[in-house]
C-alpha atoms as a PDB file:
ATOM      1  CA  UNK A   1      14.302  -4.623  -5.201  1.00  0.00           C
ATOM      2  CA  UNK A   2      11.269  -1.815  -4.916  1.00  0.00           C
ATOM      3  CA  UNK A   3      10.114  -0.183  -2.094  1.00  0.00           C
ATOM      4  CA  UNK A   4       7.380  -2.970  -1.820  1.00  0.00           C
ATOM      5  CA  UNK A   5       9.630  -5.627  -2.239  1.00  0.00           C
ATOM      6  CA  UNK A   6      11.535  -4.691   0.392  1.00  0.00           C
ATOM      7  CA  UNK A   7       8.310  -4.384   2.427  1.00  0.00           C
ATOM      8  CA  UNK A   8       6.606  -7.865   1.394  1.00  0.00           C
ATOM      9  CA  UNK A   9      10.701  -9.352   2.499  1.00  0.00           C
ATOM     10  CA  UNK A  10       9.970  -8.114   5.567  1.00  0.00           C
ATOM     11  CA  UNK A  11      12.441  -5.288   6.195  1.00  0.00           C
ATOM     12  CA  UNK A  12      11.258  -1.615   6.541  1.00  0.00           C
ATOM     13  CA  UNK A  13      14.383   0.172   7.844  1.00  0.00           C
ATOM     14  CA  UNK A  14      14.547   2.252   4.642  1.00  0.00           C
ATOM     15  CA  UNK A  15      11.086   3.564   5.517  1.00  0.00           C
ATOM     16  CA  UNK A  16      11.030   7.478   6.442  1.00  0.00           C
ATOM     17  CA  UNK A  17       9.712   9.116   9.653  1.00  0.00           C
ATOM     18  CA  UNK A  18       7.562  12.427   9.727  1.00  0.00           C
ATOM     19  CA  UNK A  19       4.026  12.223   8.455  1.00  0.00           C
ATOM     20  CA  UNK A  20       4.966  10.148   5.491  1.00  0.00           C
ATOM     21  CA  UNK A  21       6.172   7.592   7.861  1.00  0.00           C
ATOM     22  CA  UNK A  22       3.614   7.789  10.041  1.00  0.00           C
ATOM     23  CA  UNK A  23       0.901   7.245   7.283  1.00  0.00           C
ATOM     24  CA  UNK A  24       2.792   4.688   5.720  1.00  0.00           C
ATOM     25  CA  UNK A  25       3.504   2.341   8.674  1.00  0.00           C
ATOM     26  CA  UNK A  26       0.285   2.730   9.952  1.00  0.00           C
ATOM     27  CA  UNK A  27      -1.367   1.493   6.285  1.00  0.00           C
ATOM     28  CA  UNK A  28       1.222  -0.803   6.109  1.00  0.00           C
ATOM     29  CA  UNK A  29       0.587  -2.224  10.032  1.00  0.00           C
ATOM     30  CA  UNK A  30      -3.052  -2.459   9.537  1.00  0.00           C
ATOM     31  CA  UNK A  31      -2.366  -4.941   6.264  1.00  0.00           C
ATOM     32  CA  UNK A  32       0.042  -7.254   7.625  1.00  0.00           C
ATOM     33  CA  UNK A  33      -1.296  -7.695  11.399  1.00  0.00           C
ATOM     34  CA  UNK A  34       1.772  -5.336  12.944  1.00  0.00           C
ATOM     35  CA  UNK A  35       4.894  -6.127  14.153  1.00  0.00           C
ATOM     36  CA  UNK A  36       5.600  -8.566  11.687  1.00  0.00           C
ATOM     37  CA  UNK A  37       8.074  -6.709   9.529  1.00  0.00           C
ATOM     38  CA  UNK A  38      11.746  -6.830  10.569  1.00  0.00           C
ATOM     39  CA  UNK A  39      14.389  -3.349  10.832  1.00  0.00           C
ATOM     40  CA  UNK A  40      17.233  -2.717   8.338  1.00  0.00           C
ATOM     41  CA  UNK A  41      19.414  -0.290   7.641  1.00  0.00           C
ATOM     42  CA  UNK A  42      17.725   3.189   7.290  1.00  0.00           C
ATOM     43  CA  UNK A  43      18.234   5.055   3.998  1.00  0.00           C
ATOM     44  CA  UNK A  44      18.687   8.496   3.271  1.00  0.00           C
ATOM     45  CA  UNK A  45      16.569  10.847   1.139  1.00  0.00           C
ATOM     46  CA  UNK A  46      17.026  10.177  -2.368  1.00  0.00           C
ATOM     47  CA  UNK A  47      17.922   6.558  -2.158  1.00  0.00           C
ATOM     48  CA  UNK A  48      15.916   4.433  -4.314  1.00  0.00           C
ATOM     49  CA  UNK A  49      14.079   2.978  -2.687  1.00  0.00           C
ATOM     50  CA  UNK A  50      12.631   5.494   0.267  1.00  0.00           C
ATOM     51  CA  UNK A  51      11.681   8.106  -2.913  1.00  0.00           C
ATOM     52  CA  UNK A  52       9.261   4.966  -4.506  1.00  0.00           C
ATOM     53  CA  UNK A  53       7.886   4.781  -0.668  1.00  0.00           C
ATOM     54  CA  UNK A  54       7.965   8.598  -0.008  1.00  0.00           C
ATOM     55  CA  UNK A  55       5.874   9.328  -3.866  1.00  0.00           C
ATOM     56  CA  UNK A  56       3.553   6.188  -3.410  1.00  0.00           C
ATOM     57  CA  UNK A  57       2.223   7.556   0.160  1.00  0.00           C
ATOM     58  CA  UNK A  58       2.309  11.314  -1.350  1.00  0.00           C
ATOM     59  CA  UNK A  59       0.324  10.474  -3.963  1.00  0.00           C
ATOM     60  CA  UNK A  60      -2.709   8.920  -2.344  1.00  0.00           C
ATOM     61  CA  UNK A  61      -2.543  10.912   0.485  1.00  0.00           C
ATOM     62  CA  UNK A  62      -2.884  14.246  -1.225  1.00  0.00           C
ATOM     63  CA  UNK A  63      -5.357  12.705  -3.599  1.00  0.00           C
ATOM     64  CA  UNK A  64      -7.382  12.494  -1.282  1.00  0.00           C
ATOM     65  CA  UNK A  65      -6.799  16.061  -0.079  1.00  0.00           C
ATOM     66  CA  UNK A  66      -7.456  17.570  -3.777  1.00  0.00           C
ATOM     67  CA  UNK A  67     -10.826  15.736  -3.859  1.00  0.00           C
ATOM     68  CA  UNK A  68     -12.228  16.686  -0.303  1.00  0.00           C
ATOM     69  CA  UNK A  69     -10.918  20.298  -1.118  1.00  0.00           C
ATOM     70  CA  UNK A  70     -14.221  21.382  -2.901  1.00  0.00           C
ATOM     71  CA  UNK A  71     -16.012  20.039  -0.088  1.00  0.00           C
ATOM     72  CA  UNK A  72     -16.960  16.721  -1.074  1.00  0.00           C
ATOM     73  CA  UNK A  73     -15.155  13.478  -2.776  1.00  0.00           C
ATOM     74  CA  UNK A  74     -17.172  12.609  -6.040  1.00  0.00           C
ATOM     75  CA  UNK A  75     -17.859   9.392  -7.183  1.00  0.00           C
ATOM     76  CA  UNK A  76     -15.448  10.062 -10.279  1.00  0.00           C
ATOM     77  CA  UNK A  77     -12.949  11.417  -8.673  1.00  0.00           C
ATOM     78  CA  UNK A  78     -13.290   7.954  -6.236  1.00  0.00           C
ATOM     79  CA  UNK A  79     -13.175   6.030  -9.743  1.00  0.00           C
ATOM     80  CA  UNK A  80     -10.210   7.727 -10.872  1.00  0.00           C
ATOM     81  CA  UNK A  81      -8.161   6.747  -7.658  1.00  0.00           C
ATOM     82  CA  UNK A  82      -9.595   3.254  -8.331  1.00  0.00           C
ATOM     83  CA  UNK A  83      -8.645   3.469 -11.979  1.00  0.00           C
ATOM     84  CA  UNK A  84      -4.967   4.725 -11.099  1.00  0.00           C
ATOM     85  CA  UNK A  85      -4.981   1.117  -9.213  1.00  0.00           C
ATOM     86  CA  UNK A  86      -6.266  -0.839 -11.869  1.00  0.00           C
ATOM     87  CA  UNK A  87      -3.538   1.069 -14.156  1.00  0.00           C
ATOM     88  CA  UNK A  88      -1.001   0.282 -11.429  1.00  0.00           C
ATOM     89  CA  UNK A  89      -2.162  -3.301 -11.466  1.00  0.00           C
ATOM     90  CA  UNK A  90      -1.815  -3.492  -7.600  1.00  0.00           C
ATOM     91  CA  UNK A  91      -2.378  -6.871  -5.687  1.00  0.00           C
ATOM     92  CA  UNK A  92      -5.485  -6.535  -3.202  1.00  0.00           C
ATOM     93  CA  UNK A  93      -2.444  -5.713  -0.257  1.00  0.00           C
ATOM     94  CA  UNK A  94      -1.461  -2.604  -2.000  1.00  0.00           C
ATOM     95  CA  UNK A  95      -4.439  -1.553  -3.326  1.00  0.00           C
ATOM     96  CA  UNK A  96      -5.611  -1.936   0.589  1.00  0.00           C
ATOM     97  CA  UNK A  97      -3.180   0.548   1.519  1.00  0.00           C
ATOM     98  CA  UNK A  98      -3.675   2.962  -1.265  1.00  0.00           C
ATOM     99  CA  UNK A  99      -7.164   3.661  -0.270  1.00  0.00           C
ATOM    100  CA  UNK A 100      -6.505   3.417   3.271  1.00  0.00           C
ATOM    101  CA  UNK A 101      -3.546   6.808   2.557  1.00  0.00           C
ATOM    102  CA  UNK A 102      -6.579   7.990  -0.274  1.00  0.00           C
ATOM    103  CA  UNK A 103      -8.679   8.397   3.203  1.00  0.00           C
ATOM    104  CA  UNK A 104      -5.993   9.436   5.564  1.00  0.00           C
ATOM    105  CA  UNK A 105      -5.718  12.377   2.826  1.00  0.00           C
ATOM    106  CA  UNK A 106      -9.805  13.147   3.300  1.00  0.00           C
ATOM    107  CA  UNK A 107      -9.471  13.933   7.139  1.00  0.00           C
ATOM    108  CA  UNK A 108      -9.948  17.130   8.733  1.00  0.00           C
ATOM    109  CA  UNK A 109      -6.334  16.597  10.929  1.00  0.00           C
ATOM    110  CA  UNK A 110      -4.237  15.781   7.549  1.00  0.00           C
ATOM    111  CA  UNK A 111      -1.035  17.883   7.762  1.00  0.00           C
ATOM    112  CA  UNK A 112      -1.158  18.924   4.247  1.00  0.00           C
ATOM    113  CA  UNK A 113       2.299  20.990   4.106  1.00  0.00           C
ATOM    114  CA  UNK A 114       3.982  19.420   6.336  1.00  0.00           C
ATOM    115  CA  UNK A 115       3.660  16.505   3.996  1.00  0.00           C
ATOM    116  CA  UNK A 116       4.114  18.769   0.988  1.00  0.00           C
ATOM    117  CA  UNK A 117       7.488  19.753   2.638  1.00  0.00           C
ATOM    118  CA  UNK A 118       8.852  16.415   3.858  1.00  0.00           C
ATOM    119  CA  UNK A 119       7.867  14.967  -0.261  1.00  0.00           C
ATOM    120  CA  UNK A 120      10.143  17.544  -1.681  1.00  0.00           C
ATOM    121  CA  UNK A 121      12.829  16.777   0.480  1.00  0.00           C
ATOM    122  CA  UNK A 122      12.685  13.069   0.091  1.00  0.00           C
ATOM    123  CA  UNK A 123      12.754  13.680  -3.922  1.00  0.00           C
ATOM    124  CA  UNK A 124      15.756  15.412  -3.819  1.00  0.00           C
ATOM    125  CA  UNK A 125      15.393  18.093  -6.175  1.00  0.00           C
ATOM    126  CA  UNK A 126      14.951  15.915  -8.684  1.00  0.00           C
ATOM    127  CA  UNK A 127      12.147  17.794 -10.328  1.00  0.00           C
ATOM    128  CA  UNK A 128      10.531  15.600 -13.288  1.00  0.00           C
ATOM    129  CA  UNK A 129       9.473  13.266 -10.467  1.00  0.00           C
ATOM    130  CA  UNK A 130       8.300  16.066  -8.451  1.00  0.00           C
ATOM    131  CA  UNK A 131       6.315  17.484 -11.913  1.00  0.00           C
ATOM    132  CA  UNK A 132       4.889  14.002 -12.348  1.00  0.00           C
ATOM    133  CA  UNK A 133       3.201  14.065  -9.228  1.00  0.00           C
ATOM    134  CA  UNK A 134       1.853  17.295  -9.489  1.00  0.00           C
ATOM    135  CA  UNK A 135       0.492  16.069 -12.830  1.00  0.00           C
ATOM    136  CA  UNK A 136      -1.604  13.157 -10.803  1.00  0.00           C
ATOM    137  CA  UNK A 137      -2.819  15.142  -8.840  1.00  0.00           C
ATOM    138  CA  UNK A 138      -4.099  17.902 -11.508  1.00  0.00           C
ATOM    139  CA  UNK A 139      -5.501  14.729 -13.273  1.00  0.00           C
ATOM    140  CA  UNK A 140      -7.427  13.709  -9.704  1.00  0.00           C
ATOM    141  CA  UNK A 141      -8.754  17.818  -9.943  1.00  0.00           C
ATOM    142  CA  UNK A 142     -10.194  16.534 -12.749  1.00  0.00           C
ATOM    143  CA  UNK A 143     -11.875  13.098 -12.643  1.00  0.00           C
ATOM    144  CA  UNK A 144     -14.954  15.333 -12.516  1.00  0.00           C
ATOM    145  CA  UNK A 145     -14.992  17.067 -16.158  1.00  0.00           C
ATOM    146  CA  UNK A 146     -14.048  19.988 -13.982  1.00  0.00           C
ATOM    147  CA  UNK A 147     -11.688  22.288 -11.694  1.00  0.00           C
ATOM    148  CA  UNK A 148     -13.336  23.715  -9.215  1.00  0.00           C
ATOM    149  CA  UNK A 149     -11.749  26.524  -7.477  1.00  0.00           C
ATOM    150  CA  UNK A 150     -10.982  25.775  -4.532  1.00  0.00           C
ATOM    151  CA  UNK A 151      -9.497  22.818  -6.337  1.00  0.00           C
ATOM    152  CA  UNK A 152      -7.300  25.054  -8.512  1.00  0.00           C
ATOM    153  CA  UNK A 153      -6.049  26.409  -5.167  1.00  0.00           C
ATOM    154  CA  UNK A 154      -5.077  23.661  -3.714  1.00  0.00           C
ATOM    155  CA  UNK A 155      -3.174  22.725  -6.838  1.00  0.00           C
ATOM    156  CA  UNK A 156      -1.473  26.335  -6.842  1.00  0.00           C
ATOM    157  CA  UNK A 157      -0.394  25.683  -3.155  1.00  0.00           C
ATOM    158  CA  UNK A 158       1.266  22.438  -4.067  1.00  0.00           C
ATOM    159  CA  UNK A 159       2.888  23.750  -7.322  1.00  0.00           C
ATOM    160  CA  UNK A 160       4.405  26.332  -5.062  1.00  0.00           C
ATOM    161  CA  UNK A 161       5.353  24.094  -2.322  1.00  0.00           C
ATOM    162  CA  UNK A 162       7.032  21.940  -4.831  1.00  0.00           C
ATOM    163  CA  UNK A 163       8.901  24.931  -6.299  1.00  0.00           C
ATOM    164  CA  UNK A 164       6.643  25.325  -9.802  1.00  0.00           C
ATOM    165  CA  UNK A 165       5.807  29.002 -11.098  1.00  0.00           C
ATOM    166  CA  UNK A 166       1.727  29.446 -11.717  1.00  0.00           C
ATOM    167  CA  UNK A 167       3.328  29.084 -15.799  1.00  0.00           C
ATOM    168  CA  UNK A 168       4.345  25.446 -15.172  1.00  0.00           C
ATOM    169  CA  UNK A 169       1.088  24.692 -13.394  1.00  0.00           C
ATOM    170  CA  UNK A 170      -1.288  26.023 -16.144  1.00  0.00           C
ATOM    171  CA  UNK A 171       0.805  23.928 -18.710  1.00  0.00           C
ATOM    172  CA  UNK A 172       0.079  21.194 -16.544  1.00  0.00           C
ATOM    173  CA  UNK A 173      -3.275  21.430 -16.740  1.00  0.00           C
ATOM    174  CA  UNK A 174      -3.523  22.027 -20.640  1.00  0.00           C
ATOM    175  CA  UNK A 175      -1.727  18.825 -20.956  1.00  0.00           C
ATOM    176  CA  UNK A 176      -4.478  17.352 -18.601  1.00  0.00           C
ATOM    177  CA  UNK A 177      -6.885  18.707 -20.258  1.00  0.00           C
ATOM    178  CA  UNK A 178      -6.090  17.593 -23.431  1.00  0.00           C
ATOM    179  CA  UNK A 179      -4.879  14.352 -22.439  1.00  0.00           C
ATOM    180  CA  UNK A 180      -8.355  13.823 -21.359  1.00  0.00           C
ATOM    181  CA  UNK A 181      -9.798  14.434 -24.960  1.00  0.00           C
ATOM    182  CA  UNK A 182      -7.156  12.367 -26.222  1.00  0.00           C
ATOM    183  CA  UNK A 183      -7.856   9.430 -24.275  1.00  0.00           C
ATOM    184  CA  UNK A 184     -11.685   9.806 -24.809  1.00  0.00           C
ATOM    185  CA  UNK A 185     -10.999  10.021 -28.643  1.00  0.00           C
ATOM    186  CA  UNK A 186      -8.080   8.401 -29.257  1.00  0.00           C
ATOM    187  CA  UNK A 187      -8.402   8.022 -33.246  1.00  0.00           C
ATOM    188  CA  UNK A 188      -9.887  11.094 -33.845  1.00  0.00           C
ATOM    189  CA  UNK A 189      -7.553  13.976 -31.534  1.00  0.00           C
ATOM    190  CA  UNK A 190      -8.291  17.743 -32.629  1.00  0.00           C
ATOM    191  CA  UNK A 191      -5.689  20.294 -33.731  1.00  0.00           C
ATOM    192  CA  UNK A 192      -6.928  22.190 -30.606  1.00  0.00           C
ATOM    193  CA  UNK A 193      -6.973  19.345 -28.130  1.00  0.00           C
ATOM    194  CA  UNK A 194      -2.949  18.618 -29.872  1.00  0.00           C
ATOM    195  CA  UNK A 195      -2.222  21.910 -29.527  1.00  0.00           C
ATOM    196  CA  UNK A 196      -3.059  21.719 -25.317  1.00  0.00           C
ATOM    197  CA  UNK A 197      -1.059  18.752 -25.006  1.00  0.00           C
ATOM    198  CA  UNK A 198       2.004  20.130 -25.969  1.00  0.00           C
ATOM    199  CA  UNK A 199       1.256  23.775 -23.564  1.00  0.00           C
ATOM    200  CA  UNK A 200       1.193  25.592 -27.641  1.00  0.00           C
ATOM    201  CA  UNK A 201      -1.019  27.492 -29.963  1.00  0.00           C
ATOM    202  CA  UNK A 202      -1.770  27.396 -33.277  1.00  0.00           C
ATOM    203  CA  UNK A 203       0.487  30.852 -33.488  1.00  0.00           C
ATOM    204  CA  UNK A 204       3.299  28.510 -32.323  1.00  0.00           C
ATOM    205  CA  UNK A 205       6.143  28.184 -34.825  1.00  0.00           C
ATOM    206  CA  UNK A 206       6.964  24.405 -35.893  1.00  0.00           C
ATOM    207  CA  UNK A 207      10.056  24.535 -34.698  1.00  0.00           C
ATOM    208  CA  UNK A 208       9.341  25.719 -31.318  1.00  0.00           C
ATOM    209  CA  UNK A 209       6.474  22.995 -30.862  1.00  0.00           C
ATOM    210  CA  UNK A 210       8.939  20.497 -31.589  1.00  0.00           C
ATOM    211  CA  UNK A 211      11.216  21.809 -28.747  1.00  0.00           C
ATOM    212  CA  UNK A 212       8.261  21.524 -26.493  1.00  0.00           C
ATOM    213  CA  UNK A 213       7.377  18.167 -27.972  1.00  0.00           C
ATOM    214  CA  UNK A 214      10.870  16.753 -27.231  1.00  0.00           C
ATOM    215  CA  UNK A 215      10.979  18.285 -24.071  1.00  0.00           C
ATOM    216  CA  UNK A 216       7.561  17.333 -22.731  1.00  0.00           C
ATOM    217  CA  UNK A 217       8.978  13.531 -24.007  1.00  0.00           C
ATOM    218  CA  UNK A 218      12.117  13.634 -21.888  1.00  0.00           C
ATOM    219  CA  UNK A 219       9.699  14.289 -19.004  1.00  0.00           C
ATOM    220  CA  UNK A 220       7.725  11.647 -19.039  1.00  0.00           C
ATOM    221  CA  UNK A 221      10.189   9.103 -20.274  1.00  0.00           C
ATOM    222  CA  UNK A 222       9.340   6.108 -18.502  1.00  0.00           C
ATOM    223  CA  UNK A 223      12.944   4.916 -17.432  1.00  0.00           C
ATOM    224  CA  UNK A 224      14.173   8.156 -16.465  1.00  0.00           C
ATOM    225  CA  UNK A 225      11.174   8.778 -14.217  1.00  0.00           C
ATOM    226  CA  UNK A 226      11.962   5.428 -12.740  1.00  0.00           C
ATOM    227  CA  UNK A 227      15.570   5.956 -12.094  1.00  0.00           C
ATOM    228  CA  UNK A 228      14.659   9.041 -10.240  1.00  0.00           C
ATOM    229  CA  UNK A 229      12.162   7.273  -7.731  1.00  0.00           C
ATOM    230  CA  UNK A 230       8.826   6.591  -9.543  1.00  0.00           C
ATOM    231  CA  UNK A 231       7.587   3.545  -8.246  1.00  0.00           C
ATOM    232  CA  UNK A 232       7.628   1.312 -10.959  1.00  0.00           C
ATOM    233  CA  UNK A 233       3.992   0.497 -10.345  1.00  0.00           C
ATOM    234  CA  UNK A 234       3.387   3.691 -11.899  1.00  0.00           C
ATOM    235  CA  UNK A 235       5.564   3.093 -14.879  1.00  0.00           C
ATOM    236  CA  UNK A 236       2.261   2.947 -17.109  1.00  0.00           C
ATOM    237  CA  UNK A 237       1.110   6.322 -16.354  1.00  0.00           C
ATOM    238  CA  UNK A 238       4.331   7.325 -17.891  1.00  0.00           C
ATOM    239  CA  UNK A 239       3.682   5.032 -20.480  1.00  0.00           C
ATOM    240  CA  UNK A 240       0.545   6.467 -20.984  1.00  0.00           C
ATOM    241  CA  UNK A 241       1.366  10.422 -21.224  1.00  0.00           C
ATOM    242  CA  UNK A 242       4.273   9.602 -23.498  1.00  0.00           C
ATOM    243  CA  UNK A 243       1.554   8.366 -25.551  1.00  0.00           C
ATOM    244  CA  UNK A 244      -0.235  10.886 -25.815  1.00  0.00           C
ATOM    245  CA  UNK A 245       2.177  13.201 -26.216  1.00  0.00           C
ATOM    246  CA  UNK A 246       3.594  11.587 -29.340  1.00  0.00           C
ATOM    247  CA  UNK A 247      -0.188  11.174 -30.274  1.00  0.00           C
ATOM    248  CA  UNK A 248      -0.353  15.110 -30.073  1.00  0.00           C
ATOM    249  CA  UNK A 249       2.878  16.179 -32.205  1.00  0.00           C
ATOM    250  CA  UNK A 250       1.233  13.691 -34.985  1.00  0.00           C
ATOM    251  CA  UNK A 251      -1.893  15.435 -34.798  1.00  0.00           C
ATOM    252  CA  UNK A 252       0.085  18.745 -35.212  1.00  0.00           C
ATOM    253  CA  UNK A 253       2.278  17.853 -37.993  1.00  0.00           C
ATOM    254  CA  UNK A 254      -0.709  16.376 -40.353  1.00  0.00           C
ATOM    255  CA  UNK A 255      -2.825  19.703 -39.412  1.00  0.00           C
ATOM    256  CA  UNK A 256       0.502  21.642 -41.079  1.00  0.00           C
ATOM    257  CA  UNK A 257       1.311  19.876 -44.108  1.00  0.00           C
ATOM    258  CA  UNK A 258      -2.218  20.427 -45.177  1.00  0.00           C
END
C-alpha cells in the first residue's frame, strides 16, 4: 500500500512529526474534516511508506519556497506546480493538499531548513531520491524561461543541505535546461541541447558520454526511484527524464557518425 493508501484506509501512524508532520496533517485534516483518520503503528525513517509521505510534502512545500524566493510566484511557475499534478494524475483530494503544502511553502514563517534537514533524514541517505527532488525543484526555478538569482541561491542552499557539491547542481540544471528544449521540440533535439542533457560537451569523448548516459539512466530509473521512496504518483516524471535522456544519447550518436 502507498503512503496515500494508507491515508485514504484511514490509518496515519506511519506519518512523521517535525514540520513535515505538521504540514502534512494539517493539509491532510483540512481535506477529510479532522479526526477522522485512525493511529497505527509509527514507522521509522526510511520505511516505505513515511519516505513517499516525507518527499510528497517536501516537494510542494519547497516549491513553493523556490517560487516566492525572487519575490513573487509567477503565473508559470503556478502552471508548472499545476502541470506536475496533472502529470501526477492526482484525484481532486490530493491535488487539494498539494496546493494547500505549494502555499504553506509561500509564507513568510516557513521553516525552510528545518524542513531541508528533517527531508534528508527521512530519505535515508539514499541519494538518487534525494537528487530527484532537487531536480523538481530546479525544474520549478524554471517554469519561467529563467533562473533568477536569488532563485539559483536558494537552489545552492538546498543542494548543500542535501549534501550535493555546486558540480552536481550545475549538471542539474543543464539537464533542466535541456530537458526543457527537448520537451518543446521533441522531434527535432539539437546536438547542443543533447549535449546539456547528458552534463557533456562536444569535446567529450564517446566513450565517456556513454558512461554519463548510463549513469544519468540508472538515476532516473523509474523502479529504482520507487523502491527508494518516490511516491509512485511521481513515477511519470521518472518516466519522463528517462526519456529524454535516451532521446539525448540518440541525438549524440547520429551527430557522430556523420
Amino acid at each position: 500500500m502507498t503512503w496515500w493508501g494508507t491515508i485514504i484506509g484511514g490509518t496515519i501512524g506511519f506519518l512523521i512529526g517535525g514540520p513535515l508532520g505538521i504540514m502534512l496533517g494539517a493539509a491532510i485534516g483540512s481535506n477529510f474534516g479532522g479526526g477522522n483518520l485512525r493511529s497505527g503503528p509509527r514507522a521509522l525513517p526510511g520505511d516505505q511508506e513515511r519516505v513517499q509521505a516525507a518527499f510528497f510534502t517536501a516537494t510542494f512545500s519547497v516549491m513553493g519556497y523556490v517560487a516566492k524566493s525572487d519575490g513573487r510566484v509567477s503565473n508559470e511557475e503556478i502552471r508548472l506546480a499545476n502541470a506536475l499534478m496533472d502529470e501526477m494524475q492526482l484525484p481532486e483530494a490530493q491535488r487539494k493538499i498539494a496546493r494547500k503544502l505549494f502555499n504553506t511553502g509561500k509564507q513568510n514563517d516557513f521553516n525552510f531548513e528545518s524542513v531541508m534537514a528533517q527531508f534528508r533524514k527521512e530519505c535515508h541517505r539514499r541519494s538518487t531520491l534525494m537528487r530527484m527532488f532537487l531536480e523538481i525543484q530546479v525544474q520549478a526555478a524554471f517554469a519561467d524561461h529563467r533562473l533568477d538569482p536569488k532563485e539559483n541561491k536558494v537552489l545552492e542552499h538546498i543542494a548543500l543541505l542535501l549534501g550535493f557539491q555546486r558540480a552536481d547542481l550545475e549538471q542539474l540544471i543543464q539537464l533542466v535546461r535541456g530537458g526543457a528544449e527537448a520537451q518543446a521540440h521533441p522531434d527535432s533535439l539539437s546536438t547542443e541541447d543533447a549535449y546539456q542533457v547528458l552534463g557533456v560537451t562536444s569535446d567529450t569523448p564517446l566513450a565517456e558520454i556513454k558512461r554519463a548516459y548510463r549513469k544519468l539512466l540508472s538515476q532516473h530509473h523509474p523502479d529504482k526511484l520507487v523502491s527508494k521512496g518516490l511516491p509512485e504518483e511521481m513515477i511519470e516524471l521518472a518516466n519522463e527524464k528517462t526519456h529524454e535522456i535516451k532521446t539525448a544519447w540518440q541525438t549524440i550518436q547520429r551527430s557522430r557518425e556523420n
